[in-house]
PDB file of N, CA and C in Angstrom:
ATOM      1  N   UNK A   1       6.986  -3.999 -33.424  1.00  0.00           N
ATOM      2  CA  UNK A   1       5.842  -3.520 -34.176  1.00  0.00           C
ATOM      3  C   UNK A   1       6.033  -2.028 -34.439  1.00  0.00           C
ATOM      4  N   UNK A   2       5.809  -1.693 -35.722  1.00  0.00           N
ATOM      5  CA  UNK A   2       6.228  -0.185 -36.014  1.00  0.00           C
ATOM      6  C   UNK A   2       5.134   1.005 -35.533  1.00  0.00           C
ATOM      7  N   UNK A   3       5.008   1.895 -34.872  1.00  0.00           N
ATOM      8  CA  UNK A   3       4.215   2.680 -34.858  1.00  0.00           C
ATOM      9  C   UNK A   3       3.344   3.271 -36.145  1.00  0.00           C
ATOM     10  N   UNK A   4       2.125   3.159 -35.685  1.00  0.00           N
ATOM     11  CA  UNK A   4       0.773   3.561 -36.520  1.00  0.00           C
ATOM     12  C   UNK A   4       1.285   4.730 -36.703  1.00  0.00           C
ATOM     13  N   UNK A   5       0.025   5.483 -38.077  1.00  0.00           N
ATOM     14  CA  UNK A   5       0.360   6.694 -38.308  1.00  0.00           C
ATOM     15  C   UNK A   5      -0.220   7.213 -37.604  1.00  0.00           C
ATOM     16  N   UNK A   6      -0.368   8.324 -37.419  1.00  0.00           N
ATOM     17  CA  UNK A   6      -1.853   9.211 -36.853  1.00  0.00           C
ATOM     18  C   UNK A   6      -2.693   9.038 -37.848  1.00  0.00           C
ATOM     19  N   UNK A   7      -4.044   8.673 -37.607  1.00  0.00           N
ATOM     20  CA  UNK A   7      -5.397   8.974 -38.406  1.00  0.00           C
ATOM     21  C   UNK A   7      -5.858  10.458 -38.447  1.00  0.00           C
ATOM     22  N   UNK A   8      -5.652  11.285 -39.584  1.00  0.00           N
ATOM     23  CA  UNK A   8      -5.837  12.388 -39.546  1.00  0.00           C
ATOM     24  C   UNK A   8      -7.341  12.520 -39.965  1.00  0.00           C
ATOM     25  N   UNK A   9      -8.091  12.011 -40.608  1.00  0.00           N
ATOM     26  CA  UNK A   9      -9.350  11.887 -41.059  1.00  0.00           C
ATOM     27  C   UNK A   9     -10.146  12.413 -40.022  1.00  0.00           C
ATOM     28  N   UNK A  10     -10.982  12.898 -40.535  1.00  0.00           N
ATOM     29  CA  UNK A  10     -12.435  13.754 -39.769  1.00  0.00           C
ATOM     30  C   UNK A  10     -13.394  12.551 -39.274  1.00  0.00           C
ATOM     31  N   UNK A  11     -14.402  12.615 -38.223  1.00  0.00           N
ATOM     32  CA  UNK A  11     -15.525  11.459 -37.875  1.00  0.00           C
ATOM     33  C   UNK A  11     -16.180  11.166 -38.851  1.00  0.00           C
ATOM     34  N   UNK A  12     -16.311  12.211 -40.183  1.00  0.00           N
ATOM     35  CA  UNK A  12     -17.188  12.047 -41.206  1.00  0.00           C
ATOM     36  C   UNK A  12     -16.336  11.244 -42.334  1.00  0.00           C
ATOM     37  N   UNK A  13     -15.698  11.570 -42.558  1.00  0.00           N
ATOM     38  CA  UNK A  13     -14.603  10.231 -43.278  1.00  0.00           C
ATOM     39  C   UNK A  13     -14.242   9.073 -42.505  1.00  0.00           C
ATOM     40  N   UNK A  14     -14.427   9.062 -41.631  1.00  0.00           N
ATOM     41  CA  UNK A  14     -14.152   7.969 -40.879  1.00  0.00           C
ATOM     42  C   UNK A  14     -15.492   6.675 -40.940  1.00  0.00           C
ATOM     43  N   UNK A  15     -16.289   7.608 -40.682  1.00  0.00           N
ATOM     44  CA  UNK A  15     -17.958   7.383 -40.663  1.00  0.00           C
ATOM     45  C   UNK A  15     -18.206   6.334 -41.805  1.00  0.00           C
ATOM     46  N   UNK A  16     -17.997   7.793 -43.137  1.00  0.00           N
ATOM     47  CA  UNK A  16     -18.850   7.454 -44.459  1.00  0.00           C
ATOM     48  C   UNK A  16     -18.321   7.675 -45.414  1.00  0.00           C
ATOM     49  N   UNK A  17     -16.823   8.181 -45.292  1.00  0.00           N
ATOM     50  CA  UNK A  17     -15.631   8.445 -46.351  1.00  0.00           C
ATOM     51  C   UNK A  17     -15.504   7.485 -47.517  1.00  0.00           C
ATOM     52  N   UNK A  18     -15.429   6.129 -47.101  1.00  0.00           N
ATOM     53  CA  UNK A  18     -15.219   4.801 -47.823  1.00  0.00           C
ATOM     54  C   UNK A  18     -16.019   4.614 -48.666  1.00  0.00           C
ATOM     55  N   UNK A  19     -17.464   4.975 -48.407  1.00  0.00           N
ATOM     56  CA  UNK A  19     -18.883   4.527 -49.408  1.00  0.00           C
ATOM     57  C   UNK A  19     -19.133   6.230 -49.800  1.00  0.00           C
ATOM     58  N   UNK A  20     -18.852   7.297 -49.226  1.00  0.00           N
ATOM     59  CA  UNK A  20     -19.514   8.547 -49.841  1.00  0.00           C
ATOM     60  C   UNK A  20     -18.670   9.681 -49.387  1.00  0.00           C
ATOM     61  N   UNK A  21     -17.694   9.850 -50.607  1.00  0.00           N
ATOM     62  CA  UNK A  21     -16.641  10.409 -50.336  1.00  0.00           C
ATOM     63  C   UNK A  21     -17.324  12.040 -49.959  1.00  0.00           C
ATOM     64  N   UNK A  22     -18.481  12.431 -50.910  1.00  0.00           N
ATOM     65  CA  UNK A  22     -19.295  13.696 -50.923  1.00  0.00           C
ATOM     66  C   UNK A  22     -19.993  14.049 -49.988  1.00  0.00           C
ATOM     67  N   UNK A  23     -20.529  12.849 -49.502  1.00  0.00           N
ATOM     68  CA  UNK A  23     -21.233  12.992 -47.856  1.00  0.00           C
ATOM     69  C   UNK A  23     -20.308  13.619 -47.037  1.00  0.00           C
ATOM     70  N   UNK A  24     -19.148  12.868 -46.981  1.00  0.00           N
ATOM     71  CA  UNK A  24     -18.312  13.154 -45.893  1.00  0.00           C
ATOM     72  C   UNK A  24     -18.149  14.810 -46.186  1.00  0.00           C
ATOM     73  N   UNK A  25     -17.403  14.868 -46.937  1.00  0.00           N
ATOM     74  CA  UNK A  25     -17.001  16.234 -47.153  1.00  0.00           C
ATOM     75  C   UNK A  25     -17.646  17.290 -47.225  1.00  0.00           C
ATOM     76  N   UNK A  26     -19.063  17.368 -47.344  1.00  0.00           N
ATOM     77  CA  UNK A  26     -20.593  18.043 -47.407  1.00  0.00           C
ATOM     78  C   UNK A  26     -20.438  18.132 -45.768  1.00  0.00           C
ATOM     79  N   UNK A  27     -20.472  17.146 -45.415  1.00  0.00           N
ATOM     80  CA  UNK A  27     -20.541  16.945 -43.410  1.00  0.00           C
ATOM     81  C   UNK A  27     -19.398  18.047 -43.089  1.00  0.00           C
ATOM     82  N   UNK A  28     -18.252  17.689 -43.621  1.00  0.00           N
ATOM     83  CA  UNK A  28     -17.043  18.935 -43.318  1.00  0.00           C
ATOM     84  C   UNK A  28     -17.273  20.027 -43.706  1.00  0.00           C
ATOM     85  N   UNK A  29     -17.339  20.055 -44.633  1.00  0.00           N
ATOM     86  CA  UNK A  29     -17.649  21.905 -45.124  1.00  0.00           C
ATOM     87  C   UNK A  29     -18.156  22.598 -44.633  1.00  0.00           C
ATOM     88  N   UNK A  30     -19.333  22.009 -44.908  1.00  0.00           N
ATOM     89  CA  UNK A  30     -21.170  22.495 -44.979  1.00  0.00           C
ATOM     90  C   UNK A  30     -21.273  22.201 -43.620  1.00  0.00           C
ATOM     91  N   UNK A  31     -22.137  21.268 -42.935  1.00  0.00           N
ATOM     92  CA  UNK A  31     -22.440  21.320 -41.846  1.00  0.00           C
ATOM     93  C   UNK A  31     -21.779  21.343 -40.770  1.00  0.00           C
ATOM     94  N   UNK A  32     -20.366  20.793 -40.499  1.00  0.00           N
ATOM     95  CA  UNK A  32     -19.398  21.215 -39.512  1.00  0.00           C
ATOM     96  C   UNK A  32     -18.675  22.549 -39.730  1.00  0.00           C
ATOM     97  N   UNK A  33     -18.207  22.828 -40.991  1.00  0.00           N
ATOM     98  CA  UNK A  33     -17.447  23.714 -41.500  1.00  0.00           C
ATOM     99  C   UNK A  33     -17.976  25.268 -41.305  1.00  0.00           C
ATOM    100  N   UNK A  34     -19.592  25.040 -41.720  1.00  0.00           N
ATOM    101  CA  UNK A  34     -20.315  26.387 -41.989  1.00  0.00           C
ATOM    102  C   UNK A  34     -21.379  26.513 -41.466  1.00  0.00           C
ATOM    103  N   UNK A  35     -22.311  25.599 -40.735  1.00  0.00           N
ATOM    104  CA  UNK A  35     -23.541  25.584 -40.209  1.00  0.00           C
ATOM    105  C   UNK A  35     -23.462  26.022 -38.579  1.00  0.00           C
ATOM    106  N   UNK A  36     -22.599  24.675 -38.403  1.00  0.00           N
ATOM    107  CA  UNK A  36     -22.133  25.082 -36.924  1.00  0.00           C
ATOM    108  C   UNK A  36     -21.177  26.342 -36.493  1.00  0.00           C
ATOM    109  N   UNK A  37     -20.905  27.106 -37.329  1.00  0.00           N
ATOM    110  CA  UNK A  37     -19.640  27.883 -37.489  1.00  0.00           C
ATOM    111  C   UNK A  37     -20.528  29.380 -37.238  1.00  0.00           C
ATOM    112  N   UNK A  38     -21.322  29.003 -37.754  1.00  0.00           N
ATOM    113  CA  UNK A  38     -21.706  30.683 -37.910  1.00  0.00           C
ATOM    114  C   UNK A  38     -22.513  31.267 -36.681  1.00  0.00           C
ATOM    115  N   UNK A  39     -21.977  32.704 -36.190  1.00  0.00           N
ATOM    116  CA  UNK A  39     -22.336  33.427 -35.672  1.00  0.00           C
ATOM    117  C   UNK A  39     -23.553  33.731 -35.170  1.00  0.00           C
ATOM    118  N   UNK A  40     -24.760  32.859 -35.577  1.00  0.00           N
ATOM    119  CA  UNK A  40     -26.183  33.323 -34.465  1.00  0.00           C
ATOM    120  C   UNK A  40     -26.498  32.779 -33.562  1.00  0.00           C
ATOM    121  N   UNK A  41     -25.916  31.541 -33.548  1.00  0.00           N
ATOM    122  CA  UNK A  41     -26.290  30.850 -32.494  1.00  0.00           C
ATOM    123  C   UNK A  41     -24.549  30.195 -31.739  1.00  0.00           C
ATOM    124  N   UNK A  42     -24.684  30.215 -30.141  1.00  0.00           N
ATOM    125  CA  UNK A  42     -23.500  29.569 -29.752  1.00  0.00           C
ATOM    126  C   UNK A  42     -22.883  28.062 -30.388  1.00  0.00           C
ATOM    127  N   UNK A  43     -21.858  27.462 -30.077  1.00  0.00           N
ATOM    128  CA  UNK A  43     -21.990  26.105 -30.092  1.00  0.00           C
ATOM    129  C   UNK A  43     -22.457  25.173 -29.212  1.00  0.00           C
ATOM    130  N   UNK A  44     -22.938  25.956 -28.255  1.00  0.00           N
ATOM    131  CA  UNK A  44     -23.248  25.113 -26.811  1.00  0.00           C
ATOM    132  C   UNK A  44     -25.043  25.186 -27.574  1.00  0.00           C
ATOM    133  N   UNK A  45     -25.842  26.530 -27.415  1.00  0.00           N
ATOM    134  CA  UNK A  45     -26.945  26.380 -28.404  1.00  0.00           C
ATOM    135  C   UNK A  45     -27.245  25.235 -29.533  1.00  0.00           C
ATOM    136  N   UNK A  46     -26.429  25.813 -30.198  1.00  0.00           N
ATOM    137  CA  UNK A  46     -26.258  24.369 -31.766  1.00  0.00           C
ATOM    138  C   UNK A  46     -26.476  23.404 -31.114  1.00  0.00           C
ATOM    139  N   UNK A  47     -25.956  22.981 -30.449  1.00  0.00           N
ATOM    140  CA  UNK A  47     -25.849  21.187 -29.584  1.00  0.00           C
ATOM    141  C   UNK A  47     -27.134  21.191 -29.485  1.00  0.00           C
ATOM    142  N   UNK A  48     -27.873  22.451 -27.893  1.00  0.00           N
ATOM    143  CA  UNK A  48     -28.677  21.945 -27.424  1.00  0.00           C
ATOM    144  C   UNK A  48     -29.839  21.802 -28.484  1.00  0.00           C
ATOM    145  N   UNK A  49     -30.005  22.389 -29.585  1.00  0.00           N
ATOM    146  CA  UNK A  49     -30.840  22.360 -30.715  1.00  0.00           C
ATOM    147  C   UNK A  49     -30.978  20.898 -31.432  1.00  0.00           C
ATOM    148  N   UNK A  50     -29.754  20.543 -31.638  1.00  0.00           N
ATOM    149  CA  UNK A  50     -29.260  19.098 -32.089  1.00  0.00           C
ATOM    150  C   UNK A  50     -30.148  17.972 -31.457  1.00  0.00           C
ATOM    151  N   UNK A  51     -29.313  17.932 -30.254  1.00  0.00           N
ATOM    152  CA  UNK A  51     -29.669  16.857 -29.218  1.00  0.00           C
ATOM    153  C   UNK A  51     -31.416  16.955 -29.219  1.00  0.00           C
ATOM    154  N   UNK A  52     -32.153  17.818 -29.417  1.00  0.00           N
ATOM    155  CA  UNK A  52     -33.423  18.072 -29.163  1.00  0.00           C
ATOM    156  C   UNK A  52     -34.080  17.236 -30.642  1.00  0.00           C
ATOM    157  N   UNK A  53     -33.597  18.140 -31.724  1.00  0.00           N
ATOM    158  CA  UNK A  53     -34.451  16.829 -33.325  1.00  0.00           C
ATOM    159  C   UNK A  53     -33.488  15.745 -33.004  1.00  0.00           C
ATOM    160  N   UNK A  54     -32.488  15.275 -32.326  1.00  0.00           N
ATOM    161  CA  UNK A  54     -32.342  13.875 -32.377  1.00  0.00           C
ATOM    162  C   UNK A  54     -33.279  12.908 -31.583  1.00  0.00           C
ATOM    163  N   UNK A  55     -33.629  13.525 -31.027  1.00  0.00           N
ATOM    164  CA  UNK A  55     -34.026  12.812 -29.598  1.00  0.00           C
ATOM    165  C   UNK A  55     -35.637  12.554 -30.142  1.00  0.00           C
ATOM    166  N   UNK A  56     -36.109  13.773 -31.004  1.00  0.00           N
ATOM    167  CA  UNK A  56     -37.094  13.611 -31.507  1.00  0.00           C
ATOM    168  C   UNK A  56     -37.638  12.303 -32.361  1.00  0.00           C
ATOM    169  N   UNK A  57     -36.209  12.796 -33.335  1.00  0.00           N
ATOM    170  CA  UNK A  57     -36.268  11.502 -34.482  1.00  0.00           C
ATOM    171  C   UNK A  57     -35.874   9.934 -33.702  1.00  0.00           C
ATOM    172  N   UNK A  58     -35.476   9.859 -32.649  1.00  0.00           N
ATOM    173  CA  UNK A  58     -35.374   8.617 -31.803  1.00  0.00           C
ATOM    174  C   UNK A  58     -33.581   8.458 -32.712  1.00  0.00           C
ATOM    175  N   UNK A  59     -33.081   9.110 -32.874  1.00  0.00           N
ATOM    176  CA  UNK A  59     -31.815   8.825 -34.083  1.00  0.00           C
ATOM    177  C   UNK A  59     -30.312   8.602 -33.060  1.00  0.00           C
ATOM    178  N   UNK A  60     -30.386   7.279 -32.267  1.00  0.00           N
ATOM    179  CA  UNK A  60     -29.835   7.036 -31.103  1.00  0.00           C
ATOM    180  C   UNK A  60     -28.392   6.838 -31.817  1.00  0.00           C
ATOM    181  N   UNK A  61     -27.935   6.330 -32.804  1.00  0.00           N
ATOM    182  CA  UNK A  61     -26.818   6.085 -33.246  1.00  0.00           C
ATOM    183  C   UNK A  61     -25.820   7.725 -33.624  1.00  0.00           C
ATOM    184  N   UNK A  62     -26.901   9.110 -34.058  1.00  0.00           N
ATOM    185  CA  UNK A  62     -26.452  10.320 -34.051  1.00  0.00           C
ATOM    186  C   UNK A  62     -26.525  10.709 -32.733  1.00  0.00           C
ATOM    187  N   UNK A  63     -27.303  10.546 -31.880  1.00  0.00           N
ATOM    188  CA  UNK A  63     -27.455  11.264 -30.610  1.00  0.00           C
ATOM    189  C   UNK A  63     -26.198  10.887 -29.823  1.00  0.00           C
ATOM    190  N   UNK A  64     -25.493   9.688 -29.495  1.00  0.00           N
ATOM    191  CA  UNK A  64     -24.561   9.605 -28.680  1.00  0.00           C
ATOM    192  C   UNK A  64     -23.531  10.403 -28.934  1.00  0.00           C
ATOM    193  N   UNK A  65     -22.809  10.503 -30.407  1.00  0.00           N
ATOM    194  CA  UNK A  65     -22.043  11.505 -30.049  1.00  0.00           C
ATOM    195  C   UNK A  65     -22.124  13.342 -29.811  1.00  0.00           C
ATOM    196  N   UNK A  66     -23.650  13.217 -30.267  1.00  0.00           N
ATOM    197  CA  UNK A  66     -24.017  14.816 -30.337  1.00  0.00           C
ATOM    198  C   UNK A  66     -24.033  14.789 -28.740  1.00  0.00           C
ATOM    199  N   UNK A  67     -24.304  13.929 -28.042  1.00  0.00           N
ATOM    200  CA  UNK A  67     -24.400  14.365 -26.209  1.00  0.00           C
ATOM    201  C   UNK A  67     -22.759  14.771 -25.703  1.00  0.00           C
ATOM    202  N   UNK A  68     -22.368  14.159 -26.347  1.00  0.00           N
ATOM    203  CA  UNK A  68     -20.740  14.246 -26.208  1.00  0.00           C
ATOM    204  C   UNK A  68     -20.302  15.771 -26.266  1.00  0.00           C
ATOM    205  N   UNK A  69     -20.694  15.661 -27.762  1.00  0.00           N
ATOM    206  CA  UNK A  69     -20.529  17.342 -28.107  1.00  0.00           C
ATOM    207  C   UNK A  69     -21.119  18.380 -27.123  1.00  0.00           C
ATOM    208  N   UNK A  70     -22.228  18.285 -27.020  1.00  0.00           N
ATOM    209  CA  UNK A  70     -22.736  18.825 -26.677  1.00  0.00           C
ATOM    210  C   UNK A  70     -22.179  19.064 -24.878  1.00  0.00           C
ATOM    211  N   UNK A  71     -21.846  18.087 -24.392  1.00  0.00           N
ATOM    212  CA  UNK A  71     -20.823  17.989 -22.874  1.00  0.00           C
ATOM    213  C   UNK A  71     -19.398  18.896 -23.084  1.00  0.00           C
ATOM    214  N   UNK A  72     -18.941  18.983 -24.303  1.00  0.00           N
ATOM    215  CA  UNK A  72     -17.721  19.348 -24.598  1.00  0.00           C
ATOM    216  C   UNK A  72     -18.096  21.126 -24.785  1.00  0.00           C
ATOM    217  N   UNK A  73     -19.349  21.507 -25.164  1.00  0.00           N
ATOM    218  CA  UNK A  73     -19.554  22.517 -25.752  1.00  0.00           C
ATOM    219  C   UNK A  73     -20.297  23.102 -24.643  1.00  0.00           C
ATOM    220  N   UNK A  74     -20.295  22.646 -23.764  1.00  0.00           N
ATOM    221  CA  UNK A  74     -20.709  23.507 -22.216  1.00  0.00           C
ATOM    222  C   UNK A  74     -22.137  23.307 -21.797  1.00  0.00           C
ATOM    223  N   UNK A  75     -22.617  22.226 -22.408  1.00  0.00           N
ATOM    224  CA  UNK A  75     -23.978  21.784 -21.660  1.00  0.00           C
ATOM    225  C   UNK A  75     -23.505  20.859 -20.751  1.00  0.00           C
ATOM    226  N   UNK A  76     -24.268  20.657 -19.725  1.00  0.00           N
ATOM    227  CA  UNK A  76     -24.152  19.966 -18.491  1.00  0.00           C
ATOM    228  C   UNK A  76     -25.204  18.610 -18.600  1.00  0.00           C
ATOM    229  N   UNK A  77     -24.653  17.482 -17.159  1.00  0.00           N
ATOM    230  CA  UNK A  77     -25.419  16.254 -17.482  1.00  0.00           C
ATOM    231  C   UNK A  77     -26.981  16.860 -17.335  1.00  0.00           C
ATOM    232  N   UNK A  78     -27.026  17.646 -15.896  1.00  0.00           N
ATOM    233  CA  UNK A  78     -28.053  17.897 -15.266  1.00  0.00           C
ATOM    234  C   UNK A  78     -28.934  18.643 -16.541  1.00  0.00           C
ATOM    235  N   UNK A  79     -28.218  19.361 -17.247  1.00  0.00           N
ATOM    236  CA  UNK A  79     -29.116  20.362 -18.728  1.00  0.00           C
ATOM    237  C   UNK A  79     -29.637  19.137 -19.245  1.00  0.00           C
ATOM    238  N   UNK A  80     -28.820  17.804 -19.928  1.00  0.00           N
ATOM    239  CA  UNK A  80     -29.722  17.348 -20.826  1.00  0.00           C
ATOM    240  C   UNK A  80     -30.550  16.216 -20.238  1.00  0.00           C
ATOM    241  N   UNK A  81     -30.140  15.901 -19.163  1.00  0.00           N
ATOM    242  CA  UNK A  81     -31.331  15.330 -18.228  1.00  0.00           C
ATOM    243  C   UNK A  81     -33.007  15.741 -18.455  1.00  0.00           C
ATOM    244  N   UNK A  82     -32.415  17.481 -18.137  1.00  0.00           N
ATOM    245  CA  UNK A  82     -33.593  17.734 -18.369  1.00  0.00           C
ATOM    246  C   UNK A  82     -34.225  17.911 -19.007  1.00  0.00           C
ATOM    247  N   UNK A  83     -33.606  18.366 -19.892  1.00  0.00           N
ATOM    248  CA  UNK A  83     -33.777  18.547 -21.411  1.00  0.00           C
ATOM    249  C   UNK A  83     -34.811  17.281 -21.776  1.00  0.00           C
ATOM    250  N   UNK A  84     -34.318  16.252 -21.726  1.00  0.00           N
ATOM    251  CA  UNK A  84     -34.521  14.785 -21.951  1.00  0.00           C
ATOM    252  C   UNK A  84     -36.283  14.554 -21.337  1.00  0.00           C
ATOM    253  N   UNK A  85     -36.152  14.924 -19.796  1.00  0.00           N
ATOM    254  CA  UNK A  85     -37.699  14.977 -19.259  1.00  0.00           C
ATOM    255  C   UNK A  85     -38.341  16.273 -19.864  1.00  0.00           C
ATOM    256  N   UNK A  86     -38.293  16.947 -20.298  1.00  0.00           N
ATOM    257  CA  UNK A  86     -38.706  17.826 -20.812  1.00  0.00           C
ATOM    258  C   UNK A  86     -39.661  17.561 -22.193  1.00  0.00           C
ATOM    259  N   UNK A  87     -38.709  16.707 -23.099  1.00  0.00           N
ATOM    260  CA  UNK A  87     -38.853  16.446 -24.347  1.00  0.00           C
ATOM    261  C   UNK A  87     -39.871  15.120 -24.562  1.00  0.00           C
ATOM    262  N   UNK A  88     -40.035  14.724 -22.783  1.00  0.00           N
ATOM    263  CA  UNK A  88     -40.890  13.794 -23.352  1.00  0.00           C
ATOM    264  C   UNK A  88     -42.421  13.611 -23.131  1.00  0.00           C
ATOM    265  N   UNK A  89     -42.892  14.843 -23.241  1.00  0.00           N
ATOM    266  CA  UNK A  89     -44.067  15.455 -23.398  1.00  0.00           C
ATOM    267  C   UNK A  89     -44.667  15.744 -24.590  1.00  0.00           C
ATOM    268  N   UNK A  90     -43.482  16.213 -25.629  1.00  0.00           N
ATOM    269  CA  UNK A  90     -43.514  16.908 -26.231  1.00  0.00           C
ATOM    270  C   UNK A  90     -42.948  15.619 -27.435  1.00  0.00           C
ATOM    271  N   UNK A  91     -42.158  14.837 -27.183  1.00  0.00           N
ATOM    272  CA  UNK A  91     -41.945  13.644 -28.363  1.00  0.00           C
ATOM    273  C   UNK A  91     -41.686  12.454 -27.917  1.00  0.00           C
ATOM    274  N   UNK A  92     -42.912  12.207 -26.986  1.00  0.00           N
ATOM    275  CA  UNK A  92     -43.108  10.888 -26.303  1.00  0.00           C
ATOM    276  C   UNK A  92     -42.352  10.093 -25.685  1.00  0.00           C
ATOM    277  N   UNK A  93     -42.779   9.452 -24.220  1.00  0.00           N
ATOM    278  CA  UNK A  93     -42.069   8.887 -23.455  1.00  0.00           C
ATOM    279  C   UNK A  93     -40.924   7.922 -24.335  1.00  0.00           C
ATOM    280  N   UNK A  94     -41.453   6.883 -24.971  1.00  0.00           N
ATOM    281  CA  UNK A  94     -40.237   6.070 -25.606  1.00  0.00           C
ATOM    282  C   UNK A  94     -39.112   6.642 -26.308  1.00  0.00           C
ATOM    283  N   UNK A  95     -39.377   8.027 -26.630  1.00  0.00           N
ATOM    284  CA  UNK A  95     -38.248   8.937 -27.235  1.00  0.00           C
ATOM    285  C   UNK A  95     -36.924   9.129 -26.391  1.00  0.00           C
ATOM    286  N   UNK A  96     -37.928   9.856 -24.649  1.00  0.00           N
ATOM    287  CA  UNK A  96     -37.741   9.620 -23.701  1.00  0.00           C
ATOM    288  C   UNK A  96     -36.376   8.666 -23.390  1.00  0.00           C
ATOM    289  N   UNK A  97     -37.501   7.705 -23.406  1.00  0.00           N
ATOM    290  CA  UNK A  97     -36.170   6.592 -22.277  1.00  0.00           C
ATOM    291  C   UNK A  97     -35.631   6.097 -22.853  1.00  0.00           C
ATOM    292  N   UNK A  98     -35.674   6.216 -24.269  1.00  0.00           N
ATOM    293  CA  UNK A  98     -34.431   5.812 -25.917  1.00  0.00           C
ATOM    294  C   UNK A  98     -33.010   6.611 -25.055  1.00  0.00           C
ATOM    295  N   UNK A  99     -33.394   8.268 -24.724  1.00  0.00           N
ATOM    296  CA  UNK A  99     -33.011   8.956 -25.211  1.00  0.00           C
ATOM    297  C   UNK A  99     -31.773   9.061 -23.986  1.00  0.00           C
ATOM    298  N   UNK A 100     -32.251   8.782 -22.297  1.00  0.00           N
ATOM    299  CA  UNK A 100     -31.924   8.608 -21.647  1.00  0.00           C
ATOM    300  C   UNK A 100     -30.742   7.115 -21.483  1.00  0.00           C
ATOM    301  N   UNK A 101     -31.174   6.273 -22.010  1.00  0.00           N
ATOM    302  CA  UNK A 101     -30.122   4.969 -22.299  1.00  0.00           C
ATOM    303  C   UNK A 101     -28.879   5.615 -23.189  1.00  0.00           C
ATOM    304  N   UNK A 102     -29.571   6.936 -24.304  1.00  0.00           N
ATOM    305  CA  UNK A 102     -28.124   6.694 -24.860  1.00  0.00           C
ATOM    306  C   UNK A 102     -27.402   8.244 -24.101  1.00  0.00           C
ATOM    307  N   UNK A 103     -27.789   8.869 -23.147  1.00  0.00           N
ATOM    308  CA  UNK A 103     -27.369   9.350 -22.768  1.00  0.00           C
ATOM    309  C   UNK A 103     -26.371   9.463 -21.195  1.00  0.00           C
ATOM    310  N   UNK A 104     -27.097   8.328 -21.073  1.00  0.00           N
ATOM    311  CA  UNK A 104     -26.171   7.360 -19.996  1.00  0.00           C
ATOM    312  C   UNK A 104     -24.842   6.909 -20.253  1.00  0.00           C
ATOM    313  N   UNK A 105     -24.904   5.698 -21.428  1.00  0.00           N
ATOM    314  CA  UNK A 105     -23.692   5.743 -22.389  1.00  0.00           C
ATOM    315  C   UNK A 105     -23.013   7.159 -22.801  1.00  0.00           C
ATOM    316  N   UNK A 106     -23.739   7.868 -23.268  1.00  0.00           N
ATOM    317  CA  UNK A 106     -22.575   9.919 -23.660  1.00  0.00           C
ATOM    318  C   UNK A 106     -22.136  10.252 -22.326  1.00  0.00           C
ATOM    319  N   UNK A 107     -22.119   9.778 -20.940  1.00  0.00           N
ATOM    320  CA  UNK A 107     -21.393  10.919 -19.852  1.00  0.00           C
ATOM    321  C   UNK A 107     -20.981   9.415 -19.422  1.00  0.00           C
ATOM    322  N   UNK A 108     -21.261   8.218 -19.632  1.00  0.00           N
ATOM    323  CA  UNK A 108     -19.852   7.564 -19.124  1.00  0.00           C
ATOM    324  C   UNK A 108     -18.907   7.530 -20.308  1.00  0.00           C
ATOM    325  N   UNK A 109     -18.957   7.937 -21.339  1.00  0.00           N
ATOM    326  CA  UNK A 109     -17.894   8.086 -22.334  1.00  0.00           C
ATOM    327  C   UNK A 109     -16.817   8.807 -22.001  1.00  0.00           C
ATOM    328  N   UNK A 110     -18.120  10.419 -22.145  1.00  0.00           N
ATOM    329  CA  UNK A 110     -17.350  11.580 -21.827  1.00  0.00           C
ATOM    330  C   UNK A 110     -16.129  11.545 -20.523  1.00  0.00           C
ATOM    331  N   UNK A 111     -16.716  11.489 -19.035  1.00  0.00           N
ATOM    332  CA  UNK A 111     -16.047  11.096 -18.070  1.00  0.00           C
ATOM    333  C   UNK A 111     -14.535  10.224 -18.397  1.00  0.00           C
ATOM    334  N   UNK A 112     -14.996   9.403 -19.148  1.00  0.00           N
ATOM    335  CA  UNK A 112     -13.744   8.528 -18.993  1.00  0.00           C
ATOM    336  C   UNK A 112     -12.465   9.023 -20.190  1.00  0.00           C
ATOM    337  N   UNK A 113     -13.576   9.980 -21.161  1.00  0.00           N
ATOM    338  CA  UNK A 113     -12.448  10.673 -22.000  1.00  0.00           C
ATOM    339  C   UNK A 113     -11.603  11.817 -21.521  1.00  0.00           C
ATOM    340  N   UNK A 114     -12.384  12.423 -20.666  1.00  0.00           N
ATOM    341  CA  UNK A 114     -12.021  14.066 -19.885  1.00  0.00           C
ATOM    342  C   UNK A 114     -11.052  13.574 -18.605  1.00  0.00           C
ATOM    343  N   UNK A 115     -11.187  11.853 -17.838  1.00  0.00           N
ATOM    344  CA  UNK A 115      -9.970  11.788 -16.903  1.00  0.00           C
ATOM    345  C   UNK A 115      -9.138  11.169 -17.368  1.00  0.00           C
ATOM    346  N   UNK A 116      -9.191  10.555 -18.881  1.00  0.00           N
ATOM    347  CA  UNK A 116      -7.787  10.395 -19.052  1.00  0.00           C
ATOM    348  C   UNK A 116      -6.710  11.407 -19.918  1.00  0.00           C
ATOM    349  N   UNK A 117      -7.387  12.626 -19.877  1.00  0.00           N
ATOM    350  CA  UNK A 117      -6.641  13.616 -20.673  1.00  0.00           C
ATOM    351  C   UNK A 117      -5.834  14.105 -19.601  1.00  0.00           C
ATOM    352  N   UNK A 118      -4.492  14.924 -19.558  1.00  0.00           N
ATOM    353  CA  UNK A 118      -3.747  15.016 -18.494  1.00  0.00           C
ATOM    354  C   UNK A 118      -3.872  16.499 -17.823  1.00  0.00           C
TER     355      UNK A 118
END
């Protein structure tokens, strides 16, 4: 069997490349490229900002990998734990324990991505 290529494609072409070539690339530019990029806020910030209107909007299919990111970008489990009880005062328990299921799934991901790197 011949070796695959590398998939060089971005998550956003990967995502939504096929049906919206402009989305994707709007996602690259613009919001990965230049939103997250710029200078006022950290990337560890950005996340925790993220993870917070996701969690709001209940938007569990964006939130798993933003927890990811957000693990990668120097927030901790224990931060969005709390984060998580925090938020659900403020955008209701079922947001809550949405938010916690998919964040259960983001640090056994993470974990298992970070010990098999060498």
């Amino acid at each position: 069997m011949p070796d695959q290529p590398a998939d060089n494609r971005t998550a956003a072409q990967k995502l939504v490349g096929d049906i919206s070539p402009k989305l994707a690339q709007l996602s690259d530019d613009v919001l990965f490229g230049d939103v997250w990029a710029r200078p006022g806020l950290s990337r560890r910030d950005r996340s925790l900002a993220t993870i917070t209107a996701l969690i709001a909007q209940r938007a569990s299919e964006q939130l798993l990998p933003h927890i990811k990111i957000g693990l990668t970008n120097g927030l901790t489990q224990t931060e969005i734990a709390e984060l998580i009880t925090h938020l659900a005062f403020y955008t209701g328990w079922p947001a809550a324990m949405n938010a916690i299921g998919v964040a259960r799934q983001a640090f056994a991901e993470h974990e298992q991505t970070t010990a098999s790197k060498p």
